[in-house]
C-alpha atoms as a PDB file:
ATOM      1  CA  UNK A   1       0.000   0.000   0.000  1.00  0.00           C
ATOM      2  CA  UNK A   2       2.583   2.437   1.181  1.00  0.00           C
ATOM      3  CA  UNK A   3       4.799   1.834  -2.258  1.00  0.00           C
ATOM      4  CA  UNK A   4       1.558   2.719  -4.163  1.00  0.00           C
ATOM      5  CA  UNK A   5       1.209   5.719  -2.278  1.00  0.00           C
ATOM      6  CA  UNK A   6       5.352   6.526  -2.827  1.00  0.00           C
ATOM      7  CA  UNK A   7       4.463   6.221  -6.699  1.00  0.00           C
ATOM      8  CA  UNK A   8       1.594   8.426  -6.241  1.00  0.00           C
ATOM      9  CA  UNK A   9       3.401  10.999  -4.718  1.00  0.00           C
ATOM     10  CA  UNK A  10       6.361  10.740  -7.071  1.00  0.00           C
ATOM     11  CA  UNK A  11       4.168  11.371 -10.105  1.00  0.00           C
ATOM     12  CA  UNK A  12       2.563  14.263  -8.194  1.00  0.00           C
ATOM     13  CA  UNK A  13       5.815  16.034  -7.419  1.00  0.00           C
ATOM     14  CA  UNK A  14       6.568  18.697 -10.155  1.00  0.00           C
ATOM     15  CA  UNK A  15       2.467  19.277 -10.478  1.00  0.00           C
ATOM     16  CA  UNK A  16       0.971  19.908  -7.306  1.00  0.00           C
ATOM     17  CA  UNK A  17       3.278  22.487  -5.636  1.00  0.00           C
ATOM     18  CA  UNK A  18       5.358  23.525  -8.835  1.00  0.00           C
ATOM     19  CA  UNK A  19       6.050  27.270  -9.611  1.00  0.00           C
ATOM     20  CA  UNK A  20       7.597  27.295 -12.964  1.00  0.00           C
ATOM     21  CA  UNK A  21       4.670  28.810 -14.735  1.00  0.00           C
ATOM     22  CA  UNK A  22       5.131  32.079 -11.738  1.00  0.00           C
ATOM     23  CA  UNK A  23       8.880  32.136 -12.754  1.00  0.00           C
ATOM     24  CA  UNK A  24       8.188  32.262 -16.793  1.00  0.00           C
ATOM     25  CA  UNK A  25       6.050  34.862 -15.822  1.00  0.00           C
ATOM     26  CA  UNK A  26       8.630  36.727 -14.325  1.00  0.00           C
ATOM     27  CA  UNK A  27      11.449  36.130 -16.410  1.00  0.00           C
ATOM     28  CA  UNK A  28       8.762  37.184 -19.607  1.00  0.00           C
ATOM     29  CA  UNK A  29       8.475  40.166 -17.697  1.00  0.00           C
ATOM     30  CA  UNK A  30      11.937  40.954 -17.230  1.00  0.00           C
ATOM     31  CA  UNK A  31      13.023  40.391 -20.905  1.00  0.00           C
ATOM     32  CA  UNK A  32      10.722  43.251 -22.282  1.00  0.00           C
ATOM     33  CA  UNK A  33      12.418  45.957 -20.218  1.00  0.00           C
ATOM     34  CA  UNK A  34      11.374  49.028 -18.338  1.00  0.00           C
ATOM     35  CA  UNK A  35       8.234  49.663 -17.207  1.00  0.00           C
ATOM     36  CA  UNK A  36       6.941  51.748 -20.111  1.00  0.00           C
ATOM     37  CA  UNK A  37       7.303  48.781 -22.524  1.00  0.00           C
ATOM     38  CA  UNK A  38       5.873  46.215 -19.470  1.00  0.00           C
ATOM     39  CA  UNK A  39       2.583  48.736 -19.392  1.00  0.00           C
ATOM     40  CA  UNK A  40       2.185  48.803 -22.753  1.00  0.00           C
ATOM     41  CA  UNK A  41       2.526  44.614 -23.621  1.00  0.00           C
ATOM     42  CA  UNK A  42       0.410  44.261 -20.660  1.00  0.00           C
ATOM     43  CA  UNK A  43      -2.090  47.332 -20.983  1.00  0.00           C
ATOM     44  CA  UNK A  44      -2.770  46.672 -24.829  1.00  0.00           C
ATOM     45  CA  UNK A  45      -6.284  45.806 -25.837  1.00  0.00           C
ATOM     46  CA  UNK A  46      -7.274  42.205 -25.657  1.00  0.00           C
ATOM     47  CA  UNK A  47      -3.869  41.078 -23.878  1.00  0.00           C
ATOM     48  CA  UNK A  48      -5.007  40.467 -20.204  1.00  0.00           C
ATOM     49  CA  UNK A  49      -8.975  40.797 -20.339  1.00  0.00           C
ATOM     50  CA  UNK A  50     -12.036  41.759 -23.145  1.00  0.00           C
ATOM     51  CA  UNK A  51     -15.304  41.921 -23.190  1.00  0.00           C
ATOM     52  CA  UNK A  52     -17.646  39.199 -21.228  1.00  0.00           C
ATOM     53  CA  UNK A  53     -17.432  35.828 -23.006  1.00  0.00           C
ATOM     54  CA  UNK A  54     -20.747  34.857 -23.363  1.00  0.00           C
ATOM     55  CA  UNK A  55     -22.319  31.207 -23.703  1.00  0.00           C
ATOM     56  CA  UNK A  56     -24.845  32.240 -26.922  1.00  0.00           C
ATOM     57  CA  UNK A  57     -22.297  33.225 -28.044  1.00  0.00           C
ATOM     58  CA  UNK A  58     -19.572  30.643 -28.221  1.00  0.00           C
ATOM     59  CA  UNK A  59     -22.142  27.866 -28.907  1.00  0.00           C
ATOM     60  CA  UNK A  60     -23.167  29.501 -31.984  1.00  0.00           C
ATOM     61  CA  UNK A  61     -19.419  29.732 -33.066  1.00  0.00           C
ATOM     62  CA  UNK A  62     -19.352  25.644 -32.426  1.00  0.00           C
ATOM     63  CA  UNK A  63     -16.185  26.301 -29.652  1.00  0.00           C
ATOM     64  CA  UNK A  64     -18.761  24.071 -27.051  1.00  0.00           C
ATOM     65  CA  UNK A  65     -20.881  21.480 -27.425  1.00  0.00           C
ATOM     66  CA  UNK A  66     -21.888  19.122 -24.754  1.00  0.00           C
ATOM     67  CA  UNK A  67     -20.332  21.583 -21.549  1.00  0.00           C
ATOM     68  CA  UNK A  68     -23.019  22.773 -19.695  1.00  0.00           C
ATOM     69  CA  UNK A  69     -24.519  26.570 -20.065  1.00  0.00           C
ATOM     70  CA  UNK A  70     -22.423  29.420 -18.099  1.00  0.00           C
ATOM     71  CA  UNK A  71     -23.130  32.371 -16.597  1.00  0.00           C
ATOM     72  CA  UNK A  72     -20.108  32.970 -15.348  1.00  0.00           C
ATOM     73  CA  UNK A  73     -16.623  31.702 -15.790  1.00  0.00           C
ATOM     74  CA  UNK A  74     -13.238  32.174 -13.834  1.00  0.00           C
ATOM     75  CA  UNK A  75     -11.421  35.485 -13.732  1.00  0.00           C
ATOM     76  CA  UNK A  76     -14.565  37.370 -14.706  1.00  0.00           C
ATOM     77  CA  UNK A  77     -14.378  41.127 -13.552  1.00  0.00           C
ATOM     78  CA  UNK A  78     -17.475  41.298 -12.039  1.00  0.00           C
ATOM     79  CA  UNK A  79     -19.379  44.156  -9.331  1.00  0.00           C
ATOM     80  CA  UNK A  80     -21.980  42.741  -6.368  1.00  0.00           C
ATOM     81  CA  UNK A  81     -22.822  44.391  -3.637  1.00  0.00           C
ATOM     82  CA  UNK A  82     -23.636  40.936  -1.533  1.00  0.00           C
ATOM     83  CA  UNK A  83     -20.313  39.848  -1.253  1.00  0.00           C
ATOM     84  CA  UNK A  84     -18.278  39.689   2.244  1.00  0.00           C
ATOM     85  CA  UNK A  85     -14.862  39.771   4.046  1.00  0.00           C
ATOM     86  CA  UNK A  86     -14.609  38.540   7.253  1.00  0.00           C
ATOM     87  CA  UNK A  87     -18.028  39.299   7.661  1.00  0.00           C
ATOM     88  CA  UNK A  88     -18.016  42.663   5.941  1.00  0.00           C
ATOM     89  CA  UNK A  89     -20.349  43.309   2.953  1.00  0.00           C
ATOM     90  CA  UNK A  90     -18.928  44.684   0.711  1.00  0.00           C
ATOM     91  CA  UNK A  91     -20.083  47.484  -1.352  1.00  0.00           C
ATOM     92  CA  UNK A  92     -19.120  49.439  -4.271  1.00  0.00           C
ATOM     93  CA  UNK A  93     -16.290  47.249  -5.657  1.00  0.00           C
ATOM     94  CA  UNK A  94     -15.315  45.211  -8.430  1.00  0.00           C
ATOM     95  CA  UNK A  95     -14.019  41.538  -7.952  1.00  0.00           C
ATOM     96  CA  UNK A  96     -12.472  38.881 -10.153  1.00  0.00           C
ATOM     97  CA  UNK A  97     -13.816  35.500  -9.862  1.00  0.00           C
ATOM     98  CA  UNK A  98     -11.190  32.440  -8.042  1.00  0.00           C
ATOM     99  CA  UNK A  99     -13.911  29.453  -8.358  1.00  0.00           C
ATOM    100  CA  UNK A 100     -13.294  27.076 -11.496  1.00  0.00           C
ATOM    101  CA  UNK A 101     -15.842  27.852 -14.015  1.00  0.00           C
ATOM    102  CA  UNK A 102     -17.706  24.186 -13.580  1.00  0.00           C
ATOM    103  CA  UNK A 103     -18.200  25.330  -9.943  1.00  0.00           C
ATOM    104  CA  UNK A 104     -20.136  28.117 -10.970  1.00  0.00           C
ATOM    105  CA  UNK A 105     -22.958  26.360 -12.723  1.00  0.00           C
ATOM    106  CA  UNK A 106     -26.046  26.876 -11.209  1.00  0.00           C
ATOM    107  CA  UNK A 107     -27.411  24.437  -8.582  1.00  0.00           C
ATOM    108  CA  UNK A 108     -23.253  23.166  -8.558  1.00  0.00           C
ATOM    109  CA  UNK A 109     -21.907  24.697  -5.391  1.00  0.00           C
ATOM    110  CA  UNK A 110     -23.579  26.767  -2.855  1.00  0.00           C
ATOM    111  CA  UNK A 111     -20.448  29.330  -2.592  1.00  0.00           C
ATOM    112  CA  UNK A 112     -17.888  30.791  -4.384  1.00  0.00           C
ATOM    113  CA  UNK A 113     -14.690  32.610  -4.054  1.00  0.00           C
ATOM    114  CA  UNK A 114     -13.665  35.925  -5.098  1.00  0.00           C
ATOM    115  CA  UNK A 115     -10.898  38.691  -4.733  1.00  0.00           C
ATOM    116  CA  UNK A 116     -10.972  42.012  -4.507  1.00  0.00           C
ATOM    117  CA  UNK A 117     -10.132  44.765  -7.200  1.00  0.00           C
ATOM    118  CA  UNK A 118      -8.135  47.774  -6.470  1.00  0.00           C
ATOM    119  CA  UNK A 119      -7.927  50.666  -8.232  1.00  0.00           C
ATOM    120  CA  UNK A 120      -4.813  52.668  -8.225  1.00  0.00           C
ATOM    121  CA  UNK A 121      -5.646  56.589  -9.490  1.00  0.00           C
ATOM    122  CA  UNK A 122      -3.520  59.783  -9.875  1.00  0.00           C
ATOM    123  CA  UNK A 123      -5.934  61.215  -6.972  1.00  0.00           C
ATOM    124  CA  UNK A 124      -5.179  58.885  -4.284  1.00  0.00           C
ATOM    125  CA  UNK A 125      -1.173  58.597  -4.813  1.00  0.00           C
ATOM    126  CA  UNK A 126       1.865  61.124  -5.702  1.00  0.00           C
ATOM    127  CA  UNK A 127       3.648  60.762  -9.246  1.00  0.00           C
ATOM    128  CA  UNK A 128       6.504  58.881  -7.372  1.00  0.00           C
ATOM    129  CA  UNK A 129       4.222  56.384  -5.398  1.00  0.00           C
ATOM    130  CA  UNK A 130       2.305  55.731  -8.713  1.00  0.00           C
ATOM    131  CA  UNK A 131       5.354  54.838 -10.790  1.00  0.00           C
ATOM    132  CA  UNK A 132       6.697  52.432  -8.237  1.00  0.00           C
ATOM    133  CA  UNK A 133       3.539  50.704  -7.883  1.00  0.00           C
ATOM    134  CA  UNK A 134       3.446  50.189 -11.595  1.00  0.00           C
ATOM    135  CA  UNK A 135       7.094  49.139 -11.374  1.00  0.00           C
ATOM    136  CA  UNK A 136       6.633  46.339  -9.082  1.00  0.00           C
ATOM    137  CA  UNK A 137       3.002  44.976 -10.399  1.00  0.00           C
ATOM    138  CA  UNK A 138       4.251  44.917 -13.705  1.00  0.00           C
ATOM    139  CA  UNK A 139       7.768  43.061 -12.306  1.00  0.00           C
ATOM    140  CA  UNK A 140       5.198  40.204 -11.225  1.00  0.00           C
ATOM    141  CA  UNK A 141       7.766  39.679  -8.492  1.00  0.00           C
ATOM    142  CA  UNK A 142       4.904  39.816  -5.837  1.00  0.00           C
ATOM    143  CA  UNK A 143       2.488  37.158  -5.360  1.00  0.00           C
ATOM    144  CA  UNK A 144       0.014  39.594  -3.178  1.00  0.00           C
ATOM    145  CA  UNK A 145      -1.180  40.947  -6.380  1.00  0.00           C
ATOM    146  CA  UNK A 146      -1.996  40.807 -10.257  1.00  0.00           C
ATOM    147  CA  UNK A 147      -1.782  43.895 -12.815  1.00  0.00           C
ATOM    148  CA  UNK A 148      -4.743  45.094 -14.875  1.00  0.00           C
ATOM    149  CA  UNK A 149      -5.289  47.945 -17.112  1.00  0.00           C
ATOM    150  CA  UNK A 150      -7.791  49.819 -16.767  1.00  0.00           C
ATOM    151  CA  UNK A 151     -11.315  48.751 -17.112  1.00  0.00           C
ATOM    152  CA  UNK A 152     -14.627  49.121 -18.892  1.00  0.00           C
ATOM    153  CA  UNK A 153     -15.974  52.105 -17.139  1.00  0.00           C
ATOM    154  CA  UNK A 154     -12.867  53.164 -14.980  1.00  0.00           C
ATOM    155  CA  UNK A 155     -13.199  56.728 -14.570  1.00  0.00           C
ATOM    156  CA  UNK A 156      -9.957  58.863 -16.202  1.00  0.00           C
ATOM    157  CA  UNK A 157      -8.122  58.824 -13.161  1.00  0.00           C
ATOM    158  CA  UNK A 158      -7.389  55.523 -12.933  1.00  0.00           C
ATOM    159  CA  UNK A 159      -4.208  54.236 -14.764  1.00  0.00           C
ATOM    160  CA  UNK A 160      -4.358  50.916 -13.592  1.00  0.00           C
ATOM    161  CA  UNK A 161      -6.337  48.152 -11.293  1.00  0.00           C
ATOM    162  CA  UNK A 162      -4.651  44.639  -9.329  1.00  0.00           C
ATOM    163  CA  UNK A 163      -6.208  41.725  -8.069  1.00  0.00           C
ATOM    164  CA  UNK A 164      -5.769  41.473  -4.490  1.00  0.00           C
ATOM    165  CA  UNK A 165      -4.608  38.017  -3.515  1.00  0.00           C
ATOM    166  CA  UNK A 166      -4.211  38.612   0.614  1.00  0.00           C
ATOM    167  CA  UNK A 167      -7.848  37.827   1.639  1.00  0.00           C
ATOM    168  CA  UNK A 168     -10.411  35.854   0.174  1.00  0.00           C
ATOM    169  CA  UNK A 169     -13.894  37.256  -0.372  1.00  0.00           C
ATOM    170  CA  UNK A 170     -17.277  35.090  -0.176  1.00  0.00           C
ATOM    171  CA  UNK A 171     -20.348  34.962  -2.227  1.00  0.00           C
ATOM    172  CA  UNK A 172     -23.320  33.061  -2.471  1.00  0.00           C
ATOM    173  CA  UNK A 173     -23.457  31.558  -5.805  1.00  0.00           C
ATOM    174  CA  UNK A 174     -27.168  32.426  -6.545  1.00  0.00           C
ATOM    175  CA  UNK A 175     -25.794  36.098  -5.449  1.00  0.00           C
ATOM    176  CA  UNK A 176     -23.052  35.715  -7.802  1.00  0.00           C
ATOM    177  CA  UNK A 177     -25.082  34.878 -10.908  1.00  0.00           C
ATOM    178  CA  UNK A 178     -27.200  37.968 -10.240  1.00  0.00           C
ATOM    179  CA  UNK A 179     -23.826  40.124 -10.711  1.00  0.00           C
ATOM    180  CA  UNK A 180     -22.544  42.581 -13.250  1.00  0.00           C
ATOM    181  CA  UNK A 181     -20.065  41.504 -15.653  1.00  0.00           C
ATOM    182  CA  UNK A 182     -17.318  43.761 -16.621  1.00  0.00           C
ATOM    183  CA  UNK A 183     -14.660  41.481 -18.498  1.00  0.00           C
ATOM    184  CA  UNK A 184     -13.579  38.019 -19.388  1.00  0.00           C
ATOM    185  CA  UNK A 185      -9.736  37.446 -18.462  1.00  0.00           C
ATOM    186  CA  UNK A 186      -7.964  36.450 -22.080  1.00  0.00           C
ATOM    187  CA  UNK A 187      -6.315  33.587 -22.455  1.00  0.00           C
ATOM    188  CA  UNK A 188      -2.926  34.684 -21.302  1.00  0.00           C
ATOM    189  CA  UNK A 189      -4.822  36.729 -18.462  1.00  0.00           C
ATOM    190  CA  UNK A 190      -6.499  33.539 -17.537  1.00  0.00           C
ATOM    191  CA  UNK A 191      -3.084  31.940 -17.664  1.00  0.00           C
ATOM    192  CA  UNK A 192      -1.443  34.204 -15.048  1.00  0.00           C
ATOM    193  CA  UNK A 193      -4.763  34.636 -12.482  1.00  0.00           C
ATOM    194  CA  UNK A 194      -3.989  30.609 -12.567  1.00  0.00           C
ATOM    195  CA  UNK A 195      -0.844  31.043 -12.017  1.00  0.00           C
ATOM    196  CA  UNK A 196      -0.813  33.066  -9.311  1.00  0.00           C
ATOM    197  CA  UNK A 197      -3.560  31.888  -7.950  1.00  0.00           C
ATOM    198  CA  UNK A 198      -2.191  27.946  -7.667  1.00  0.00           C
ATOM    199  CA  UNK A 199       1.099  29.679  -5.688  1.00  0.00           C
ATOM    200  CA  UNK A 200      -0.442  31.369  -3.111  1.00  0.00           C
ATOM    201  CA  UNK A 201      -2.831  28.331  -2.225  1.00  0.00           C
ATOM    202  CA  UNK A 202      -0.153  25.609  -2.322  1.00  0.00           C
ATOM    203  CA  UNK A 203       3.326  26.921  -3.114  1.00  0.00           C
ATOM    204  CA  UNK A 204       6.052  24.855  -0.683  1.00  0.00           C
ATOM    205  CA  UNK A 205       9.453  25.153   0.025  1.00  0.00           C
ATOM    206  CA  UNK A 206      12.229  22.817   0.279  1.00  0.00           C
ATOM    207  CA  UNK A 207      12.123  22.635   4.149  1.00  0.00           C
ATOM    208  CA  UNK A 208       8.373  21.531   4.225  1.00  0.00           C
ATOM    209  CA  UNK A 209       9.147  18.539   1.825  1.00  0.00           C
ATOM    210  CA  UNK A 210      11.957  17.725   3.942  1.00  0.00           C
ATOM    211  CA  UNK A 211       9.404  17.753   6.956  1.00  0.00           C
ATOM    212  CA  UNK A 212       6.582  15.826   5.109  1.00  0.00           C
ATOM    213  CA  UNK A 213       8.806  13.513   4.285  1.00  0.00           C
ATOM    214  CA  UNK A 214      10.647  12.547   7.455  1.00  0.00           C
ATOM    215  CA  UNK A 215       7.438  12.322   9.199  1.00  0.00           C
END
């Protein structure tokens, strides 16, 4: 039994905690140079989100055929006012959606998971504090957040938005289906949020292995 298990594991290592995609992110990043160039890969229409992917839609372009109808999918921008944090509603805000898209089916699950969207605006932060914020979301070196451009609606003085990773938000589901969408990640969008979203939930160092493993 416990060799089956040994094999399981062994087949499991470079999947379940890997961070390779995160690093390619990084080093993709770092290869196209200052910020400037970063913000303007990254900011271009169509590269991290568009419009809201809808399910007439798709089926009548023959990209689906047997998966069941969506509302929603994953990494949808979306607004609610009935979702909370730590017990907080809150009100007001956008989110981007962290359940898989088959979990957000109707009946499927009776909760979901979201995280917040900050916006970061020429109002609320000096020239200075604005370009180093850009600077470091657009580095990717930080796993607390995720870069977006602006989005549908943003008023003019805000140059960019991040997903908040540090805190996860609750929803009912039927609440969630009733929400606005703003955006569908892209593919490459989708991509990252995955990324990112896989190393803050299970990332793991050499020590813990080491740990796992002895005990």
């Amino acid at each position: 039994m416990f060799s089956e298990l040994a094999e399981l594991e062994a087949q499991l290592q470079t999947l379940s905690h890997d961070q390779t995609a995160i690093d390619l992110i990084k080093k993709f990043a770092e290869k196209l140079g200052k910020t400037k160039k970063r913000q303007i890969v990254f900011g271009s229409e169509g590269a991290l989100f568009r419009q809201p992917i809808l399910y007439q839609e798709v089926l009548e372009r023959g990209l689906i055929i047997d998966d069941d109808p969506f509302i929603l999918l994953q990494g949808d921008i979306i607004s609610t006012d009935t979702a909370y944090f730590f017990g907080e509603r809150l009100e007001g805000m956008k989110f981007a959606i962290a359940s898989s898209t088959c979990d957000l089916v109707p009946e499927r699950r009776e909760n979901a998971v979201l995280f917040r969207i900050e916006s970061i605006t020429k109002t609320k932060y000096s020239d200075d504090k604005l370009k180093e914020m850009l600077s470091q979301l657009l580095k990717f070196n930080s796993t607390k957040y995720m870069y977006l451009p602006p989005l549908p609606n943003d008023s003019d003085d805000v140059i960019a938005n991040c997903i908040v990773f540090d805190g996860v938000v609750q929803i009912r589901l039927d609440d969630l289906l009733m929400a606005t969408r703003h955006a569908s990640l892209s593919l490459v969008g989708w991509r990252i949020f995955g990324s990112l979203l896989r190393t803050i939930m299970v990332r793991a160092g050499e020590s813990e292995i080491k740990m796992r493993t002895a005990f």
